[in-house]
Protein backbone atom coordinates (compact mmCIF):
# COMPACT_ATOMS: atom_id res chain seq x y z
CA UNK A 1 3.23 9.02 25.81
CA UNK A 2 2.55 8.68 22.17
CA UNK A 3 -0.27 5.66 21.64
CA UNK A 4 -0.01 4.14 18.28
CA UNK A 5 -2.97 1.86 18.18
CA UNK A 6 -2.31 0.55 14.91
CA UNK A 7 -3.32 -2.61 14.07
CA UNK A 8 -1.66 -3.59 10.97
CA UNK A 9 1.84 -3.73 12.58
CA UNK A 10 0.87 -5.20 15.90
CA UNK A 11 3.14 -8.47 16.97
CA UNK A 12 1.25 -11.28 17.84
CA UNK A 13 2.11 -14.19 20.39
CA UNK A 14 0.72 -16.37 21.32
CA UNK A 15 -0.46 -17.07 24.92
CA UNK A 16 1.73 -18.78 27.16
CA UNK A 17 0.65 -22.54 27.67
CA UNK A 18 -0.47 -22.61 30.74
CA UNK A 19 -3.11 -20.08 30.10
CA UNK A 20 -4.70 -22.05 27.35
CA UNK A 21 -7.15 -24.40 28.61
CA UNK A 22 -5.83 -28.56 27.69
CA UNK A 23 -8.38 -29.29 24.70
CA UNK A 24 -8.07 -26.24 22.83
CA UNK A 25 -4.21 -26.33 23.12
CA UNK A 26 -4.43 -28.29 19.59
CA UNK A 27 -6.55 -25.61 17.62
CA UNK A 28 -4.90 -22.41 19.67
CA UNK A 29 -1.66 -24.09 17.42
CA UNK A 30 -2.80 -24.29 14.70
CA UNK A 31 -4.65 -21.01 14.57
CA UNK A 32 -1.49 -19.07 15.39
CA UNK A 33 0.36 -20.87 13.05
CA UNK A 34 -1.48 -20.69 10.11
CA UNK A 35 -1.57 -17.06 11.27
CA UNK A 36 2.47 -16.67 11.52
CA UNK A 37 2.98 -19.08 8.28
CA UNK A 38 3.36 -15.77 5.56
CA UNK A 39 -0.03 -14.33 5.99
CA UNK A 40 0.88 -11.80 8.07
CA UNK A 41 3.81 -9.93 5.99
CA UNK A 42 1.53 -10.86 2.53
CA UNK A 43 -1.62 -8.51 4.29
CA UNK A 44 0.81 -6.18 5.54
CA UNK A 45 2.80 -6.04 1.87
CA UNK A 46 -1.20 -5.45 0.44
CA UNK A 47 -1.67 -2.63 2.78
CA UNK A 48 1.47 -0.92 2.33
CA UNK A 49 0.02 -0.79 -1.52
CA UNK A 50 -3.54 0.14 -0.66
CA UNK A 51 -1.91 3.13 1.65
CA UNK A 52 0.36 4.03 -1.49
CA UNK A 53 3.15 3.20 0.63
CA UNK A 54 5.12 0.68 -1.18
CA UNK A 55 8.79 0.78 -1.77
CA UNK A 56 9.92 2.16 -5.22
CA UNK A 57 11.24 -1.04 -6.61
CA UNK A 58 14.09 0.50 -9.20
CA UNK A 59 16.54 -1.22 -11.08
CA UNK A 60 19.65 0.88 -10.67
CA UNK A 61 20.51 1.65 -13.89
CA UNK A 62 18.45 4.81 -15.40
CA UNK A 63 18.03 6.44 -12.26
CA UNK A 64 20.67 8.56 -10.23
CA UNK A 65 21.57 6.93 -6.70
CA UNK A 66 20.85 10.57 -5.22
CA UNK A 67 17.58 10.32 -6.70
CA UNK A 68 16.51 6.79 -6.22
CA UNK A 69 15.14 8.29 -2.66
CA UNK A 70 12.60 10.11 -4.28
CA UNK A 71 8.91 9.20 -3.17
CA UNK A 72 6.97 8.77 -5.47
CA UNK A 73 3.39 7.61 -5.36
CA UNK A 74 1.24 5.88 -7.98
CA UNK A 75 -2.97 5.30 -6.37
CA UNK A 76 -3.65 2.68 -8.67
CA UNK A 77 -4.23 -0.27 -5.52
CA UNK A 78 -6.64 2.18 -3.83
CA UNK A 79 -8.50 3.12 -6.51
CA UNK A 80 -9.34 -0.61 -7.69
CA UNK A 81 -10.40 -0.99 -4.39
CA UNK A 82 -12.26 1.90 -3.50
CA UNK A 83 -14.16 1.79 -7.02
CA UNK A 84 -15.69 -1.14 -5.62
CA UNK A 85 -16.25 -0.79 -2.28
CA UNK A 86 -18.18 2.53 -3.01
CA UNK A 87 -20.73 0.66 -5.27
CA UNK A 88 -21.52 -1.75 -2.64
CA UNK A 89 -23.87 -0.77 -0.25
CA UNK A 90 -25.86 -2.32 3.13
CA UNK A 91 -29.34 -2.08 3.03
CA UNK A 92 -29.88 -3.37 6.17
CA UNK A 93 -32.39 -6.90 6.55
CA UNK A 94 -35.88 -7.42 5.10
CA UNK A 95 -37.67 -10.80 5.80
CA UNK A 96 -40.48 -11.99 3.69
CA UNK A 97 -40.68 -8.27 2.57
CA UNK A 98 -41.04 -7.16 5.86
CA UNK A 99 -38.58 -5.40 7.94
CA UNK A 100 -37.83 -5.79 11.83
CA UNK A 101 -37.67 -3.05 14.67
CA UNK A 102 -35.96 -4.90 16.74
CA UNK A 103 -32.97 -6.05 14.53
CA UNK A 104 -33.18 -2.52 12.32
CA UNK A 105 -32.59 -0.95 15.95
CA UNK A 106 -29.54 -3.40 16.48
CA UNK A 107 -28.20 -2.43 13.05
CA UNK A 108 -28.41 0.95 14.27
CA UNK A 109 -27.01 1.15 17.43
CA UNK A 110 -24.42 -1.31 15.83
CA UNK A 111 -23.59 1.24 13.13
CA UNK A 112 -23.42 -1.29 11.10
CA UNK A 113 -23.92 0.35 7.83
CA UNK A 114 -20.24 1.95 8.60
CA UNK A 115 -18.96 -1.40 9.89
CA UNK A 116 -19.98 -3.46 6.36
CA UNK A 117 -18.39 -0.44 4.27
CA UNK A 118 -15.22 -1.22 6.42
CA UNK A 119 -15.54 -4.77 6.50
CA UNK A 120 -16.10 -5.21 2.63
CA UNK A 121 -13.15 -2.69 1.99
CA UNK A 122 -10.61 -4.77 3.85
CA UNK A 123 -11.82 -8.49 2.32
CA UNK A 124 -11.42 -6.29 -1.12
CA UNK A 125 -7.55 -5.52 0.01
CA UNK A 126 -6.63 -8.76 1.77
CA UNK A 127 -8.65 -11.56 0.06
CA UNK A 128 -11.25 -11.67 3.18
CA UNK A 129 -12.09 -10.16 6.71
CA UNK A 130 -15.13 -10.82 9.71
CA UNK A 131 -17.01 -9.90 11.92
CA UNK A 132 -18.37 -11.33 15.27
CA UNK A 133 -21.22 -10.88 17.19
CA UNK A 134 -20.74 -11.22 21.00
CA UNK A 135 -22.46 -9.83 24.18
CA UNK A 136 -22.20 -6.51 24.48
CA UNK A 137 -20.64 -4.41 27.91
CA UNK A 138 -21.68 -1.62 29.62
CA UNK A 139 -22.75 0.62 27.94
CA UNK A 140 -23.05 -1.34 24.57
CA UNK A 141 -25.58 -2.92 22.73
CA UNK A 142 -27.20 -6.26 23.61
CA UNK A 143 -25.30 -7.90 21.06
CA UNK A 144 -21.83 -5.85 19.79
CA UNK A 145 -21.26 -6.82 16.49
CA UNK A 146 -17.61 -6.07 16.01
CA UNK A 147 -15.39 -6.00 12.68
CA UNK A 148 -11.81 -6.78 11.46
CA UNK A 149 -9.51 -7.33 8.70
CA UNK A 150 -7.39 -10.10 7.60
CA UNK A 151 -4.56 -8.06 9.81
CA UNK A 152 -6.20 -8.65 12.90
CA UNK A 153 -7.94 -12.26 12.34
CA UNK A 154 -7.14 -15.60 11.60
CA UNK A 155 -10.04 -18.65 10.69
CA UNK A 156 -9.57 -21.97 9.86
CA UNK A 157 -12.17 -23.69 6.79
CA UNK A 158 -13.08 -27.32 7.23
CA UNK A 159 -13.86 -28.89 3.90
CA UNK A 160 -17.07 -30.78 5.55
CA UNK A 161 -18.51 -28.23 7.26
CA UNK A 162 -18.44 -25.69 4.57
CA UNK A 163 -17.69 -22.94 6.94
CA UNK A 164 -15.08 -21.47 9.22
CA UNK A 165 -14.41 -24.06 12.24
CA UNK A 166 -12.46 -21.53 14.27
CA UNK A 167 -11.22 -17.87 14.21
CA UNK A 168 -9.37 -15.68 16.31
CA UNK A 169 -9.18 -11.83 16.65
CA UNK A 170 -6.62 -9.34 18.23
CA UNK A 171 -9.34 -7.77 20.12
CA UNK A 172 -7.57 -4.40 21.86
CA UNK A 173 -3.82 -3.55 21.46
CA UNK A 174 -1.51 -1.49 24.94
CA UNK A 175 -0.34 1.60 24.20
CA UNK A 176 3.04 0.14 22.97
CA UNK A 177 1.27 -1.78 19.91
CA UNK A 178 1.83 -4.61 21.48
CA UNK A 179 -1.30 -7.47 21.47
CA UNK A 180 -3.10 -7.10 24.27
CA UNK A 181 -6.46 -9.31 24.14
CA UNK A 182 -7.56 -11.80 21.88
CA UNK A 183 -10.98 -13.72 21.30
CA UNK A 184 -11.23 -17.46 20.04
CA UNK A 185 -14.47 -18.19 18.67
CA UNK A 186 -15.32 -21.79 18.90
CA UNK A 187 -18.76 -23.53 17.89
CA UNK A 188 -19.12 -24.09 21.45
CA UNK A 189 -17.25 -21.76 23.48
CA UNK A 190 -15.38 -18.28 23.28
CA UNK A 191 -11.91 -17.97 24.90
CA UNK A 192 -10.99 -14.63 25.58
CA UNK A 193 -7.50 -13.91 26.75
CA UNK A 194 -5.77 -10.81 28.15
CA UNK A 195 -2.06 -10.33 28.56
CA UNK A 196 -0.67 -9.82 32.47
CA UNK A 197 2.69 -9.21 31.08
CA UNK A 198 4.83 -9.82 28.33
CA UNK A 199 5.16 -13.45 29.67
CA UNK A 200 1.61 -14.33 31.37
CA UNK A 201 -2.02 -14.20 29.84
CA UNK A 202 -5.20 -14.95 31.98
CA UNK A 203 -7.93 -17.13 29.82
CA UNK A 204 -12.03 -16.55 30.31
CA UNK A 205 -13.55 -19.08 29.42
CA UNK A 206 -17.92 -19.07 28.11
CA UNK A 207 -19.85 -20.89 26.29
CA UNK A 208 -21.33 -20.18 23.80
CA UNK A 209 -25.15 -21.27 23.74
CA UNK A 210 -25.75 -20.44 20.07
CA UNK A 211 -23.65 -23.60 18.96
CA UNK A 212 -22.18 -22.22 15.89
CA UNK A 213 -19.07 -19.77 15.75
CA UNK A 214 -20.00 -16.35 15.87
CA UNK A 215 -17.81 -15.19 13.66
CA UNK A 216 -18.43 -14.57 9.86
CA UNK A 217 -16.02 -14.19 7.30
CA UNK A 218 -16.55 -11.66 4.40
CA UNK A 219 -14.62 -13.11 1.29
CA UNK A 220 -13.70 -11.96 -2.40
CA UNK A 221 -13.77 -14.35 -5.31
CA UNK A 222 -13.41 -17.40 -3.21
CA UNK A 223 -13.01 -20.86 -4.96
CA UNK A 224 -12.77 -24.59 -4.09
CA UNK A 225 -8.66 -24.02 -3.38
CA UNK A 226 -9.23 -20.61 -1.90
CA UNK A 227 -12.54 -20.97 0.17
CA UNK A 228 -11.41 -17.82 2.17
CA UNK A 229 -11.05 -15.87 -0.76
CA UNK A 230 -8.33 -13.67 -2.55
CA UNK A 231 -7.29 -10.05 -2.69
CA UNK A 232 -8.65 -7.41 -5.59
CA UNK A 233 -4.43 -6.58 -5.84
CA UNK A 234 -3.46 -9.46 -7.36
CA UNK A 235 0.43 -10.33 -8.13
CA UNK A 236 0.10 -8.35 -11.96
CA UNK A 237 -1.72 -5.87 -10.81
CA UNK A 238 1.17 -5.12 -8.04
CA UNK A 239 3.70 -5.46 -11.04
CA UNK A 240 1.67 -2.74 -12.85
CA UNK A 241 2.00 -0.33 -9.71
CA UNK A 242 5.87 -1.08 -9.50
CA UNK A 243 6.69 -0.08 -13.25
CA UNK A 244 4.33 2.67 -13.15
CA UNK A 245 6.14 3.94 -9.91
CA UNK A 246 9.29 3.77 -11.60
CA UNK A 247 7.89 5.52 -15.01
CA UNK A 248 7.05 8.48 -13.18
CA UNK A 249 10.09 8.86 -10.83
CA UNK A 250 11.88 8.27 -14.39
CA UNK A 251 9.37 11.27 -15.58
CA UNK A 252 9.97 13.73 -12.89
CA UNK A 253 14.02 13.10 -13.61
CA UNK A 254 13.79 13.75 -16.89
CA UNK A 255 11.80 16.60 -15.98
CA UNK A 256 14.83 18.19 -14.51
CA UNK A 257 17.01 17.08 -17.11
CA UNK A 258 14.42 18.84 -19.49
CA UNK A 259 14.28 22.00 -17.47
CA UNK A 260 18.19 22.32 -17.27
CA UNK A 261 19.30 21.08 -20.33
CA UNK A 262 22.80 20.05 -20.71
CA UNK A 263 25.39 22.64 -22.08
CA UNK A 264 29.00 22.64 -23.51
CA UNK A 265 31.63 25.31 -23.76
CA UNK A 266 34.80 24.46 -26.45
CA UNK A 267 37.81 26.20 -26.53
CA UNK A 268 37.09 28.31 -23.09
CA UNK A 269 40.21 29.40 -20.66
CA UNK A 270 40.70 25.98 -18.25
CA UNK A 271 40.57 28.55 -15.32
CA UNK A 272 36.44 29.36 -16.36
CA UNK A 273 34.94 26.41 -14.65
CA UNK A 274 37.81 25.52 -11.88
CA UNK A 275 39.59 26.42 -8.94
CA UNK A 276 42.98 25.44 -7.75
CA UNK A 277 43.22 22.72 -5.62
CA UNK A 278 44.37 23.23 -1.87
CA UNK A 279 45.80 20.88 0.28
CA UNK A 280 45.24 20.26 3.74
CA UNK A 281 47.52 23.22 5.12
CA UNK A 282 45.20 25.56 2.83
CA UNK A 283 47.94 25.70 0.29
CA UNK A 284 47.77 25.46 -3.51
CA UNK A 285 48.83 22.13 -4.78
CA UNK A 286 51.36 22.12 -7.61
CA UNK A 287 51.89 20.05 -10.62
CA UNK A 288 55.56 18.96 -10.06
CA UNK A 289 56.02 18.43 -14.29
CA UNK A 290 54.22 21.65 -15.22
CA UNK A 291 54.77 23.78 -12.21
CA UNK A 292 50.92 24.71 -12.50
CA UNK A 293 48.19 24.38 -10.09
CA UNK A 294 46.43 21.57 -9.75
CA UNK A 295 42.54 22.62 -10.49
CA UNK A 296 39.41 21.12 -9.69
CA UNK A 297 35.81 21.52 -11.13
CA UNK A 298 34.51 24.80 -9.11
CA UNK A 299 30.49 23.53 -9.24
CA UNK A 300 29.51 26.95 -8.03
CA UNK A 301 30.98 28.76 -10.93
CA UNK A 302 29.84 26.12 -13.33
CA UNK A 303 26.29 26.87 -11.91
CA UNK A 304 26.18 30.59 -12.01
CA UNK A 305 27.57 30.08 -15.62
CA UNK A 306 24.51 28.04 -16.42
CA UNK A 307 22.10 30.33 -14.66
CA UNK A 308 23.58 33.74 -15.70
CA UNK A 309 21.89 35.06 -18.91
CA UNK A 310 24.96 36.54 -20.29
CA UNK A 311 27.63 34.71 -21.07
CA UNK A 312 30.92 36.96 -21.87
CA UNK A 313 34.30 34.59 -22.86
CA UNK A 314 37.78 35.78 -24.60
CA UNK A 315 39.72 34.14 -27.14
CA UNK A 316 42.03 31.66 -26.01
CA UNK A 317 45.53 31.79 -26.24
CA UNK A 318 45.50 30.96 -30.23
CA UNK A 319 43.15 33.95 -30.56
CA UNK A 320 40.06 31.35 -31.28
CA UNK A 321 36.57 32.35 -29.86
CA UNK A 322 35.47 29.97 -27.81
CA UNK A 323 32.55 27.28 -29.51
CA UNK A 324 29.35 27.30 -27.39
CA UNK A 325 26.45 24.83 -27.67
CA UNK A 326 23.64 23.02 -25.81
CA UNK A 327 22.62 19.33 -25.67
CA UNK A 328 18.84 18.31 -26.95
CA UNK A 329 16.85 17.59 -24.06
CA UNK A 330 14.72 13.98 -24.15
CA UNK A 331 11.40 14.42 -25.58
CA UNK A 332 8.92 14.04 -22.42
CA UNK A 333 6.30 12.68 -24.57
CA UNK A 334 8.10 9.34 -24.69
CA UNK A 335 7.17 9.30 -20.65
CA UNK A 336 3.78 10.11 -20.99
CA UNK A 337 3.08 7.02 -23.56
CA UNK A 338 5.01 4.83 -21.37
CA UNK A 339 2.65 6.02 -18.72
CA UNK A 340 -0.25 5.68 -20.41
CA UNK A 341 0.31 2.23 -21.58
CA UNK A 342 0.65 1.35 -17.93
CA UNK A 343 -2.32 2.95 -17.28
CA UNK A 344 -3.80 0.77 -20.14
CA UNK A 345 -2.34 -2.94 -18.50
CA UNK A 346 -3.89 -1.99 -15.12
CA UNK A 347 -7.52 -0.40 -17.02
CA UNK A 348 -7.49 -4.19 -18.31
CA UNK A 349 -6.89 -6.56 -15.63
CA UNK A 350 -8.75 -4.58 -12.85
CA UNK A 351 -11.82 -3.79 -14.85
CA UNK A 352 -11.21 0.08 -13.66
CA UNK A 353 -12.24 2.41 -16.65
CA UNK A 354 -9.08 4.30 -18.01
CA UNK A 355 -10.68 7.53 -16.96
CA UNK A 356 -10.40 7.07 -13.54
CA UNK A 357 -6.78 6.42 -13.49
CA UNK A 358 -6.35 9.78 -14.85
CA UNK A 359 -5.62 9.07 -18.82
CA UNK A 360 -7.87 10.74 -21.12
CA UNK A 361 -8.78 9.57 -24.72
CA UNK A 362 -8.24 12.16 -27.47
CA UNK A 363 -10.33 10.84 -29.55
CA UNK A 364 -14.77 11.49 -28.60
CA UNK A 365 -16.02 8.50 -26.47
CA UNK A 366 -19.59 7.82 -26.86
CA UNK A 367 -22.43 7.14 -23.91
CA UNK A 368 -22.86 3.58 -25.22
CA UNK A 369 -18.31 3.05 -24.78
CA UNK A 370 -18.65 4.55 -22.00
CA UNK A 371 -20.98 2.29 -20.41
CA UNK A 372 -20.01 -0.64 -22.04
CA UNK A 373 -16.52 0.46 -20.36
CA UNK A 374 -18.19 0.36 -17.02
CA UNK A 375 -19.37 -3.09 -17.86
CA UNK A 376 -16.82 -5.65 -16.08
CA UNK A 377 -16.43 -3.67 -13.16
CA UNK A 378 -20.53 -3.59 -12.58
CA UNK A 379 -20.55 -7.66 -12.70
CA UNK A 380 -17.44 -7.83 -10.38
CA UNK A 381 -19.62 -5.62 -7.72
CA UNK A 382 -22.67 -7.84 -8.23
CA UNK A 383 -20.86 -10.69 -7.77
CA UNK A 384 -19.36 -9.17 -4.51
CA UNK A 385 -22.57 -8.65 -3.20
């Protein structure tokens, strides 16, 4: 049986009320329903961009309806998020200048250096993401320190407290996708609950000696309205990736259009580029006023017309040679500056240098430009860590 595993499309439902234990029925509500109220299908819409997977967003008019299926990608989402994430780096923890075995080999065993690339990747997509620390199993570490995105996690910010005051992870998914475990963190317990059936979930209930939640969230540009941060893809940047998607699927049409330019014959025989029309007994169909066939464009003669390199006609039935001619093509090089000036609106607003979206300048950049270009994306990492 195929397992999908996959975490950004998992369902989640909530445990049945009987499993949850009487005073955290309140906060199990209102985790699941800040959690159900739009944030799932915004992270999933962000991922579907990050993975280059978004929907071509066209507005019927320039494109063909047999083309309109066309996939076409544009990287733009990944690579304002992956120009960051690669620039910001764990180091691991140093106290008073001094490092410590004990935690270093924690961090280690932990691969943690793997699981804060991950971590700050995802809060760079979605706006935030955690991590927890729990006891570790058989097998594990003393403490597992475990990470997930804003797909798999919910949290709750009090004003007062300055900090998260609950959080809840899908923990392990069935073979089916389908939510199998979750973990409540708590400041003074940790709820973990595993599904029995699609109906029943069983509820462990520990405390949690440390008295704080363990659960940290990893944010991006948070504010005083947005404590839990906000996502690298913002709404224009998104826009960017929708026109530019539809700029080059309008590119790779005219492309054909280009390569196959559009030709006319005047004055040809009527029989060149038809075929007599047959009815359903496999009979010619007349024309009752001219006593003619009926005939019908035959697309496979008009094709080997087009692709034949000699074309032979006679003269009509005045004695007139036939007039043939051929359509200018568009001139590409209106696509590429529409392109490029795309390329130029997303450059701006995500501080990513024009030269890693894949424009070049024809004109000689100097070291200095070329740093100074590099500029606003260095203080948004800095700022990050």
């Amino acid at each position: 049986m195929l397992q999908k595993n996959s975490y950004s499309t998992t369902s989640l439902p909530m445990p049945n009320e009987e499993s949850i234990p009487v005073n955290c029925r309140e906060i199990l509500h209102d985790l699941f329903d800040t959690w159900h109220s739009g944030i799932i299908p915004r992270n999933r819409r962000l991922t579907q961009y990050y993975e280059m997977k978004n929907d071509i967003k066209d507005f019927g008019i320039a494109i063909p309806p047999q083309l309109s299926r066309v996939n076409e990608v544009v990287g733009w989402a990944a690579k304002a998020v992956d120009v960051r994430a690669v620039r910001s780096h764990f180091d691991g923890f140093v106290f008073d200048g001094y490092k410590d075995n004990e935690l270093n080999a924690l961090v280690a065993q932990n691969k943690m250096y793997r699981l804060v690339s991950h971590a700050t990747r995802s809060c760079l997509v979605h706006g935030c993401s955690a991590m927890t620390v729990m006891k570790g199993g058989v097998g594990q570490p003393a403490a597992k320190v475990r990470a997930f995105s804003a797909n798999q996690c919910c949290m709750l910010h009090g004003k007062d407290a300055d900090d998260i005051v609950a959080g809840i992870v899908l923990a392990d998914v069935d073979r089916e996708n389908r939510a199998s475990r979750y973990v409540v963190h708590l400041p003074d317990r940790v709820l973990t609950f595993t599904r029995v059936d699609s109906a029943h979930w069983t509820c462990v209930d520990a405390r949690n000696p440390v008295g704080s939640i363990l659960m940290v969230p990893i944010v991006h540009a948070p504010d005083l309205d947005r404590p839990l941060g906000r996502s690298v893809l913002t709404p224009e940047l998104l826009s960017v990736i929708d026109k530019a998607v539809r700029d080059v699927l309008r590119m790779d049409v005219g492309a054909e259009f280009f390569t196959a330019p559009q030709r006319y014959a005047l004055g040809v025989a009527d029989d060149l580029f038809s075929k007599p029309l047959k009815g359903d007994d496999g009979k010619e169909v007349i024309d009752e006023e001219t006593g003619e066939p009926v005939l019908v464009t035959d697309e496979a003669k008009k094709l080997r017309a087009y692709l034949g390199s000699l074309w032979a006609f006679t003269r009509d039935e005045n004695g007139d040679i036939p007039q043939v001619g051929q359509f200018p093509a568009g001139d590409a090089d209106n696509f590429i500056r529409v392109y490029e000036n795309d390329a130029q609106r997303f450059s701006g607003a995500a501080n990513v240098p024009l030269a890693q979206l894949g424009v070049l300048s024809n004109n000689y950049t100097s070291s200095d430009a070329l740093g100074a270009a590099n500029d606003p994306l260095i203080l948004d990492v800095k700022e990050l860590n």
